[in-house]
C-alpha atoms as a PDB file:
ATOM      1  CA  UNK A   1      -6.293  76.910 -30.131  1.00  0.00           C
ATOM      2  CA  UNK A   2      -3.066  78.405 -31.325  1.00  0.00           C
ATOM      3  CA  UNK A   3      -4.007  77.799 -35.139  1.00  0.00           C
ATOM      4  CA  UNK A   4      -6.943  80.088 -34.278  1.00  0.00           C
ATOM      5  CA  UNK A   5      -4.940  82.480 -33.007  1.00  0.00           C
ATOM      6  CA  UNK A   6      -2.528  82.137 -36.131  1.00  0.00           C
ATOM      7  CA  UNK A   7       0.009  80.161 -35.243  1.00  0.00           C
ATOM      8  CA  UNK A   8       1.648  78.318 -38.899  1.00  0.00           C
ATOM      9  CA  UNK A   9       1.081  74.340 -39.250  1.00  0.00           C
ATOM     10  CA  UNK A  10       4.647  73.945 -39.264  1.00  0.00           C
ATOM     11  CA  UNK A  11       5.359  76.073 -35.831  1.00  0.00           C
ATOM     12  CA  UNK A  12       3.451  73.872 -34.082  1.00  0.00           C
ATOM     13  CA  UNK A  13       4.850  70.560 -35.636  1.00  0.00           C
ATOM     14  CA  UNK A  14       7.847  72.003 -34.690  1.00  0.00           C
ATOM     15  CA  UNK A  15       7.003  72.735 -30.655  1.00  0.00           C
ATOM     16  CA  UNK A  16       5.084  69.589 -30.365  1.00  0.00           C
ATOM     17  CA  UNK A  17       8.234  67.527 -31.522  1.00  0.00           C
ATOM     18  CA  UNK A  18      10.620  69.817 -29.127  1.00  0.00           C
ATOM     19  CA  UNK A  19       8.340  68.907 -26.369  1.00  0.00           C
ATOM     20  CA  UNK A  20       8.374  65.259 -26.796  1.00  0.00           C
ATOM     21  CA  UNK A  21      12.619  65.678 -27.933  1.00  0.00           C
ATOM     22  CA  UNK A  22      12.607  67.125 -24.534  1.00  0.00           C
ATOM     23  CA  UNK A  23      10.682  64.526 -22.609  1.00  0.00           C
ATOM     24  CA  UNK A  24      12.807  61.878 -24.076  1.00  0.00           C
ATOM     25  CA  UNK A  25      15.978  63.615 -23.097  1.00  0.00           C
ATOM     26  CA  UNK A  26      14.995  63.710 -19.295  1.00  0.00           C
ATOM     27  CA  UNK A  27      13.375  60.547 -19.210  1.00  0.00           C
ATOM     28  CA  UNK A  28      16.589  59.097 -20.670  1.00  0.00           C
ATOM     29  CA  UNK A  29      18.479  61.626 -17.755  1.00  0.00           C
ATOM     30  CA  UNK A  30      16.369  60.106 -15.238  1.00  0.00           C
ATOM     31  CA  UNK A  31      16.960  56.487 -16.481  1.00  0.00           C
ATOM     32  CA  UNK A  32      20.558  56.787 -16.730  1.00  0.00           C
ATOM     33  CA  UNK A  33      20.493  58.153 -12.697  1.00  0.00           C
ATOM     34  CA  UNK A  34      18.319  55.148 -11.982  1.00  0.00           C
ATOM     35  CA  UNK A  35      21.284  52.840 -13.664  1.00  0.00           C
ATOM     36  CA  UNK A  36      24.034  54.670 -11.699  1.00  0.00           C
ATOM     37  CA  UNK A  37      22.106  54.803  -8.666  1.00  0.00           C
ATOM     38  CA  UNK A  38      21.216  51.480  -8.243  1.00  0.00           C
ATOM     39  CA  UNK A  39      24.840  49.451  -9.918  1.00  0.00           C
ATOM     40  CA  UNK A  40      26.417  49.692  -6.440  1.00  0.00           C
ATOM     41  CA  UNK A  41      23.331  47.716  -4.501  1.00  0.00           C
ATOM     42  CA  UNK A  42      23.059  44.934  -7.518  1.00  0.00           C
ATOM     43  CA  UNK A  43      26.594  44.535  -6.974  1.00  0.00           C
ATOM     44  CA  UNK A  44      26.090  43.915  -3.446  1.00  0.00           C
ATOM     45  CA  UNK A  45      23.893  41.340  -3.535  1.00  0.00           C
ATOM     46  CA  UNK A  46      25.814  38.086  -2.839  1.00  0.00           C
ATOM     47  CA  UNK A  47      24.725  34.864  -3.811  1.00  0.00           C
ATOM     48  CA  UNK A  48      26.387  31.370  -3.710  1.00  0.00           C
ATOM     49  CA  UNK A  49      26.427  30.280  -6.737  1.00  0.00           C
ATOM     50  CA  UNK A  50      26.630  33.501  -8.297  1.00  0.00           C
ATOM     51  CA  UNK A  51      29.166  36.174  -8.050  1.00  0.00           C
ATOM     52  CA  UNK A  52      27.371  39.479  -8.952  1.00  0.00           C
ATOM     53  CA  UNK A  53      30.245  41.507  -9.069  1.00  0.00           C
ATOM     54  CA  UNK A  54      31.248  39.951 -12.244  1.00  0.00           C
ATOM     55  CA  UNK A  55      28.113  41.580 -14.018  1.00  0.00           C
ATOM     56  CA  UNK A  56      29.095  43.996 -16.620  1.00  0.00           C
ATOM     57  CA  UNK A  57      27.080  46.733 -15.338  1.00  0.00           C
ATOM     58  CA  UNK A  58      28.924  50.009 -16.893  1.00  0.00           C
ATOM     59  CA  UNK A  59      27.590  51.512 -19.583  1.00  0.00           C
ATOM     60  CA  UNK A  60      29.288  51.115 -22.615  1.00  0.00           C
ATOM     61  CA  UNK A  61      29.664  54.064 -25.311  1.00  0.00           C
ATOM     62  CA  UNK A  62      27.776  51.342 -28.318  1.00  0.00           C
ATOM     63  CA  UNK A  63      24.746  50.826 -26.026  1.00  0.00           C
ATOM     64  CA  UNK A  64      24.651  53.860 -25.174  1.00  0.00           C
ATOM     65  CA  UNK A  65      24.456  55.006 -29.017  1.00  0.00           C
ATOM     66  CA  UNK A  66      22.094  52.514 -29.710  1.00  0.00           C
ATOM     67  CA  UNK A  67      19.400  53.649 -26.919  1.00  0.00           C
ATOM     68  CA  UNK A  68      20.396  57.366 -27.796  1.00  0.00           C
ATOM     69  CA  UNK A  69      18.924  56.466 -31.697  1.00  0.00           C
ATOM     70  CA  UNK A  70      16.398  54.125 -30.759  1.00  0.00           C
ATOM     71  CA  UNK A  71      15.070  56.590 -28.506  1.00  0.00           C
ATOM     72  CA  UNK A  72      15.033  59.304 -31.128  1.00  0.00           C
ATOM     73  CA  UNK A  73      13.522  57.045 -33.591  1.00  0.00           C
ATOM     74  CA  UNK A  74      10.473  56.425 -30.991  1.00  0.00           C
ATOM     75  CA  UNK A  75      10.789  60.210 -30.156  1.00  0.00           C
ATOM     76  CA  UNK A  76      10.027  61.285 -33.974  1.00  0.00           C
ATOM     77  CA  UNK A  77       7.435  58.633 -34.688  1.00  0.00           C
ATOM     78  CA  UNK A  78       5.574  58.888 -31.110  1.00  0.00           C
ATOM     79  CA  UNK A  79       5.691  62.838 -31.451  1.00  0.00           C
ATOM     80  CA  UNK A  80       4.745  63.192 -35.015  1.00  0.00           C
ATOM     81  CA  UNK A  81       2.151  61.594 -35.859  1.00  0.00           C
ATOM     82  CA  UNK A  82       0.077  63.223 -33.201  1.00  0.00           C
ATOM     83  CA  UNK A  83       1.343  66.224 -34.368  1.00  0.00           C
ATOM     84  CA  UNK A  84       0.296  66.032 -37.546  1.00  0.00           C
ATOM     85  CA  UNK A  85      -3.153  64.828 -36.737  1.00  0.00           C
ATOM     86  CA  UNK A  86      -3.136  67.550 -33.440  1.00  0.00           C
ATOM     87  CA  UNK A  87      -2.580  70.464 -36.296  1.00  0.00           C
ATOM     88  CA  UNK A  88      -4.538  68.964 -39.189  1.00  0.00           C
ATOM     89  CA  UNK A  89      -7.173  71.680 -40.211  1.00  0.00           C
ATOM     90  CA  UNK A  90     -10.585  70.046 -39.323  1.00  0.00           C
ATOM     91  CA  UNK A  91     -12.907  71.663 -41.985  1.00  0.00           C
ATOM     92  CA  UNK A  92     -15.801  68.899 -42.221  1.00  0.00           C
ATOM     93  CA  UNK A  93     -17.188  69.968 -38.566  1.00  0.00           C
ATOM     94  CA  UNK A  94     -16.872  73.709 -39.524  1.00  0.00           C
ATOM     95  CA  UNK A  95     -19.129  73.180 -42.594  1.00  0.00           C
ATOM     96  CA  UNK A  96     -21.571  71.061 -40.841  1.00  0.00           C
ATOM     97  CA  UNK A  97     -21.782  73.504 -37.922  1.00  0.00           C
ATOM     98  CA  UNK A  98     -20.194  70.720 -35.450  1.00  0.00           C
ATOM     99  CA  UNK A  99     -17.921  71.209 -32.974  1.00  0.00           C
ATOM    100  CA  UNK A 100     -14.196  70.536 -33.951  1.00  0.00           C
ATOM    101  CA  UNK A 101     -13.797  68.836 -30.778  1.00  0.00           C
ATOM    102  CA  UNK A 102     -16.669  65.939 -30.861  1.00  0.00           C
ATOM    103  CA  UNK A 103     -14.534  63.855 -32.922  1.00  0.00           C
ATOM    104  CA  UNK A 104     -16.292  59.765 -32.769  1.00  0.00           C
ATOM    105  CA  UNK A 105     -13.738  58.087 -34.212  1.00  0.00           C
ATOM    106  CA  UNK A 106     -12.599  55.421 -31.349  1.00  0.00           C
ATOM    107  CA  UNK A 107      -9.592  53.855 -32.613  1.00  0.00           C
ATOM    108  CA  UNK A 108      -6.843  56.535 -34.160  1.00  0.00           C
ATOM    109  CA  UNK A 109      -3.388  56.351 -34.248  1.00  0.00           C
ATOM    110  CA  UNK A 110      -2.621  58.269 -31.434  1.00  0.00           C
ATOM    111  CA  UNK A 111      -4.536  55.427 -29.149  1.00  0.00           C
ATOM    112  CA  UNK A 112      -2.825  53.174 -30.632  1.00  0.00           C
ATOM    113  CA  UNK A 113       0.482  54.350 -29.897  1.00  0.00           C
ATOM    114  CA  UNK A 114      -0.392  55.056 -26.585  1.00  0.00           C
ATOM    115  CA  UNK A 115      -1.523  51.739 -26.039  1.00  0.00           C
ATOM    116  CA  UNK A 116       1.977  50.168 -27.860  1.00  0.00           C
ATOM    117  CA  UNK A 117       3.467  52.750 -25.295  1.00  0.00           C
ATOM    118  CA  UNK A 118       1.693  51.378 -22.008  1.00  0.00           C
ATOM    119  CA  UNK A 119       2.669  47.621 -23.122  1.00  0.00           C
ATOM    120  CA  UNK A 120       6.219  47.924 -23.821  1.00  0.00           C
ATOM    121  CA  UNK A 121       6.156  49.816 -20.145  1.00  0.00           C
ATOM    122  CA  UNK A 122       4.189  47.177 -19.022  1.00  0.00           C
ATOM    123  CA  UNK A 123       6.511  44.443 -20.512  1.00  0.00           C
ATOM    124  CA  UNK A 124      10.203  46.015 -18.980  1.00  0.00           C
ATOM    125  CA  UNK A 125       8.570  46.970 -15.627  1.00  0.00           C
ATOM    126  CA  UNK A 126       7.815  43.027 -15.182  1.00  0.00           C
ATOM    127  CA  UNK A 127      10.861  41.856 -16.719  1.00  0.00           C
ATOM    128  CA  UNK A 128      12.860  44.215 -14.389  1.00  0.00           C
ATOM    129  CA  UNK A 129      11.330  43.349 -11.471  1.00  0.00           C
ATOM    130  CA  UNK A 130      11.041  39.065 -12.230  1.00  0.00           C
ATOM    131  CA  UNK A 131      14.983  39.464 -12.668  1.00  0.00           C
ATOM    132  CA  UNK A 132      15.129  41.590  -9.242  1.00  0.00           C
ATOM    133  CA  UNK A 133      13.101  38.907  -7.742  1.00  0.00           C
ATOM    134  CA  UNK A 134      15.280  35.932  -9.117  1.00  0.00           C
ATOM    135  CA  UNK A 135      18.707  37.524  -8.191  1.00  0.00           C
ATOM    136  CA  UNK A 136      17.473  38.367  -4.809  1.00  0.00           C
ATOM    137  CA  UNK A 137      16.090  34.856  -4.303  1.00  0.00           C
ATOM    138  CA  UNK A 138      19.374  33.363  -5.229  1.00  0.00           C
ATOM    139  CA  UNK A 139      20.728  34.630  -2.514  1.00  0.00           C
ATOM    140  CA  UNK A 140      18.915  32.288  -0.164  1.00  0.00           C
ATOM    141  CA  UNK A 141      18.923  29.394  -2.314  1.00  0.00           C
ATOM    142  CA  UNK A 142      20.665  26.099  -1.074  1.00  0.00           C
ATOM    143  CA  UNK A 143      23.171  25.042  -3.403  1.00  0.00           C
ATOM    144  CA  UNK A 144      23.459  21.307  -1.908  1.00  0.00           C
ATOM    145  CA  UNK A 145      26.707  22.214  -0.553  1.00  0.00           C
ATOM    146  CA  UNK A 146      28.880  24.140   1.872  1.00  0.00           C
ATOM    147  CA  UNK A 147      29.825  27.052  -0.681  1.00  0.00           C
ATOM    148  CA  UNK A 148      32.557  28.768   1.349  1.00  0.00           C
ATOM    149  CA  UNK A 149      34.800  25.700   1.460  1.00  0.00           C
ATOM    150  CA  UNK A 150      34.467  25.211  -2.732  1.00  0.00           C
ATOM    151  CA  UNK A 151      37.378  26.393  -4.985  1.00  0.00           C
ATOM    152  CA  UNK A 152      36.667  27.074  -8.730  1.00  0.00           C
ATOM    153  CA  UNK A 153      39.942  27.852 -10.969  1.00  0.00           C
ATOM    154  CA  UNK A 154      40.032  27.712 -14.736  1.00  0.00           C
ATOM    155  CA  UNK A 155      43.133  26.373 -16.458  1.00  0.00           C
ATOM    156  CA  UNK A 156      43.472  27.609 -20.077  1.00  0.00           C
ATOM    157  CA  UNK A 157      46.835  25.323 -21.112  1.00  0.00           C
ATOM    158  CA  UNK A 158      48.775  26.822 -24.106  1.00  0.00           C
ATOM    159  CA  UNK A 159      48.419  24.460 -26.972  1.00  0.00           C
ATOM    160  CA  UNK A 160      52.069  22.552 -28.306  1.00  0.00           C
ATOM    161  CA  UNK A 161      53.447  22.692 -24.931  1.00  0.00           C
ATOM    162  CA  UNK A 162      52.106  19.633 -23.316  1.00  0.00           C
ATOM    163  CA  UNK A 163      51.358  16.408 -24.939  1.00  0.00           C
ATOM    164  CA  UNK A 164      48.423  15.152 -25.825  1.00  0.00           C
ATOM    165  CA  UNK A 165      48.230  12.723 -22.455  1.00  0.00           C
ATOM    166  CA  UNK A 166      48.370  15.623 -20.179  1.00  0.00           C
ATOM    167  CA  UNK A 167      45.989  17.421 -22.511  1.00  0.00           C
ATOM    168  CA  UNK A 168      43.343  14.896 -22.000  1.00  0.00           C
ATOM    169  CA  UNK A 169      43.577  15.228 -17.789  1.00  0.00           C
ATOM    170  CA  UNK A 170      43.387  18.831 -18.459  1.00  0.00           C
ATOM    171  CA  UNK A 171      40.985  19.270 -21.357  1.00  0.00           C
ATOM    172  CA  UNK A 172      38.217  16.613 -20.578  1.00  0.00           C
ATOM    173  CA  UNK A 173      36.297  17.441 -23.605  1.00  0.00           C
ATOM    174  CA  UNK A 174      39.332  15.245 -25.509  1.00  0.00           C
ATOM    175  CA  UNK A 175      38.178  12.303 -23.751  1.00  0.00           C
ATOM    176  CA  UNK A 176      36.909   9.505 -26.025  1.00  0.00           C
ATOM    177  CA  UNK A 177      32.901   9.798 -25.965  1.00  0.00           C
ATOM    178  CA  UNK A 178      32.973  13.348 -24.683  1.00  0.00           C
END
């Protein structure tokens, strides 16, 4: 409609890509809330074989980067193409008399990105939610023993300091057919 009303090729490309630049920013917004929002209850949930407040749940400035491009890259090619093919002059209807709109061509490369789109949604919502499941479930699993009696220490022994007998009660991977 707005290249009938005069509206340049390029102006458009260039709205169409803010648009989706924009929906990227606040669905990253929204996903970064989401992370903040729900760190504290992950970290709650207590397990007993499991500590889960040893997870490294902060964001980190490298992931972050990494998302921040990857998302940009996905941004460009998700918001471009359709662009393109949104603004591309349709001048084989207008000489037949058809309607620009009637297009029959079923599988373009906008469906297909929509469909790549829906999957990889499809793919992290299940992920997400199987690794929800499992955590929560480990909370109620029996570990075969009483878990609030049990110690666990780690003994990192400087090397030269001890000799190699005491290394061997310490270190039992020195044990002959370890």
């Amino acid at each position: 409609m707005r290249l009938t009303l005069g509206a340049s090729r390029f102006c458009l490309v260039q709205q169409l890509l803010t648009e989706s630049l924009l929906l990227m920013v606040l669905s990253g917004g929204i996903g970064l809330l989401l992370h903040l929002w729900l760190t504290g209850p992950i970290r709650g949930i207590r397990t007993p074989l499991f500590d889960t407040s040893e997870l490294q749940l902060s964001p980190d400035f490298a992931l972050f980067a990494q998302a921040a491009l990857l998302s940009i890259a996905a941004t460009l090619i998700c918001g471009l193409v359709p662009a393109l093919q949104s603004t591309r002059p349709q001048l084989l209807p207008a000489i037949k008399g058809l309607p620009a709109h009637g297009r029959s061509r079923r599988l373009s490369m906008r469906n297909v990105i929509v469909a790549g789109q829906v999957a990889a949604s499809a793919m992290l919502l299940m992920g997400g939610s199987l690794f929800m499941r499992s955590l929560l479930n480990m909370g109620s699993a029996d570990p075969g023993f009483d878990a609030d009696r049990m110690l666990a220490m780690a003994v990192k022994p400087v090397r030269g300091r001890h000799t190699p007998q005491q290394e061997r009660i310490v270190r039992p991977s020195l044990l002959p057919g370890r």
